[in-house]
Protein backbone atom coordinates (compact mmCIF):
# COMPACT_ATOMS: atom_id res chain seq x y z
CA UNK A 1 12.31 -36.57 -12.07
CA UNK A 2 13.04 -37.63 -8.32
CA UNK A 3 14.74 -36.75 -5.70
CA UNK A 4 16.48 -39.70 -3.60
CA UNK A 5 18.60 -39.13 -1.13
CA UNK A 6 20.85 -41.69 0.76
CA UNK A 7 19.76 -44.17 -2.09
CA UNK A 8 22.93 -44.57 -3.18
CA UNK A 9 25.19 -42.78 -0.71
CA UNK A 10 27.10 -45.68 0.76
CA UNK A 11 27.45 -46.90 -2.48
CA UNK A 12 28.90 -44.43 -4.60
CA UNK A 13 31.37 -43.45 -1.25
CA UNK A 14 32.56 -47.70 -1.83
CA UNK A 15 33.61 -46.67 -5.50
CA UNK A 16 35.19 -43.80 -4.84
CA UNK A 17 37.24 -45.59 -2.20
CA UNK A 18 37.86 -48.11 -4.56
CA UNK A 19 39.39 -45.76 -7.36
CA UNK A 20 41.67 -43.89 -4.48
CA UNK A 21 42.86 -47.53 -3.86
CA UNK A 22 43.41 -48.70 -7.12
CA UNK A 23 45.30 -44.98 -8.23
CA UNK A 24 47.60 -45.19 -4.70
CA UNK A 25 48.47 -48.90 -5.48
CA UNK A 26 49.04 -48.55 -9.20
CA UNK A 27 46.68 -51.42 -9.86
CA UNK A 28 45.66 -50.71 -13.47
CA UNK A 29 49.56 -50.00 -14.61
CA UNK A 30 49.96 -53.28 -13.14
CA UNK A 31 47.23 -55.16 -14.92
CA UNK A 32 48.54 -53.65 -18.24
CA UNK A 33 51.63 -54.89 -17.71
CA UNK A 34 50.23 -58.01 -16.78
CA UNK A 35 48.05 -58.92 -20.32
CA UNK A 36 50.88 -56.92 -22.34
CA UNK A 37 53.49 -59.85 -21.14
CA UNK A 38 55.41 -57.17 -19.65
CA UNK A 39 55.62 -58.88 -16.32
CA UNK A 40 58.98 -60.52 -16.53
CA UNK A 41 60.19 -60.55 -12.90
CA UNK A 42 59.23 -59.90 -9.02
CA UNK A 43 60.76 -56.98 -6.80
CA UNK A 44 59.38 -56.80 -2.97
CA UNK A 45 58.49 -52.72 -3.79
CA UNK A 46 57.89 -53.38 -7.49
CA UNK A 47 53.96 -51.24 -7.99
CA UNK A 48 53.65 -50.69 -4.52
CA UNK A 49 52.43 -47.24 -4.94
CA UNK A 50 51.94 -45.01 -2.01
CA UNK A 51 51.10 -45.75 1.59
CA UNK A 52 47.57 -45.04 2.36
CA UNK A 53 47.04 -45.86 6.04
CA UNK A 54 47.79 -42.80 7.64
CA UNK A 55 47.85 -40.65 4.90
CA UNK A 56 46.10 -37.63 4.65
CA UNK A 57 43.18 -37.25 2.81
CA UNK A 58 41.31 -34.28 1.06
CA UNK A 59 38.01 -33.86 0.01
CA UNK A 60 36.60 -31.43 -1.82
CA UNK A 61 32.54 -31.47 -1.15
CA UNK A 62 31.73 -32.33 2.48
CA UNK A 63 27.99 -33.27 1.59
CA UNK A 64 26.69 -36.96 2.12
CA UNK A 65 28.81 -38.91 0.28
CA UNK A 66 31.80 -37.04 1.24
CA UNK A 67 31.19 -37.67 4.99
CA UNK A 68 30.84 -41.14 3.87
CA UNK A 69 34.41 -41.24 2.33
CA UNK A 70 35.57 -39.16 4.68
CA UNK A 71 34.50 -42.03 7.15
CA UNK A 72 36.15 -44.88 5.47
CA UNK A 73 39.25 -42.97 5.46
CA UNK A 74 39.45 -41.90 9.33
CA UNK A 75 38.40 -44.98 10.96
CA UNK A 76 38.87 -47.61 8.51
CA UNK A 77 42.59 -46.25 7.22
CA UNK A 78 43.56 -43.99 10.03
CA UNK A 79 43.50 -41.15 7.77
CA UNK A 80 44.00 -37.41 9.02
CA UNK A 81 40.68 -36.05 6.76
CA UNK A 82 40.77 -32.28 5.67
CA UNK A 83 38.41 -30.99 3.41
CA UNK A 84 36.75 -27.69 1.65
């Protein structure tokens, strides 16, 4: 057993990123709608989800990879960050 820090800090902070994207923008509902044939018509707000530039955005866990979402979220998104 090892101990490796920063190995995979970046990385794991890109997925976790990546899930708070996909749940804000309802991507999954939309691909099940998609492959079901549910998909029948277009609407300009139709799964937009939730605005996440300039959201706010709570983490619990402040440790490496949190700073590294906490990161994306502030600079990249213009996030206000508040955490525990």
């Amino acid at each position: 057993v090892t101990n490796t820090p920063d190995v995979l800090t970046e990385t794991t902070a890109d997925f976790g990123f990546a899930l708070l994207m996909a749940t804000a923008r309802r991507m999954a509902e939309g691909e099940r709608l998609l492959r079901d044939g549910r998909w029948t018509s277009w609407a300009w707000d139709f799964l937009a989800g939730a605005e996440v530039h300039g959201s706010t955005l709570g983490i619990l866990g402040m440790g490496r990879i949190g700073q590294a979402i906490a990161r994306r979220g502030r600079f990249g998104f213009g996030m206000q960050v508040v955490y525990h």
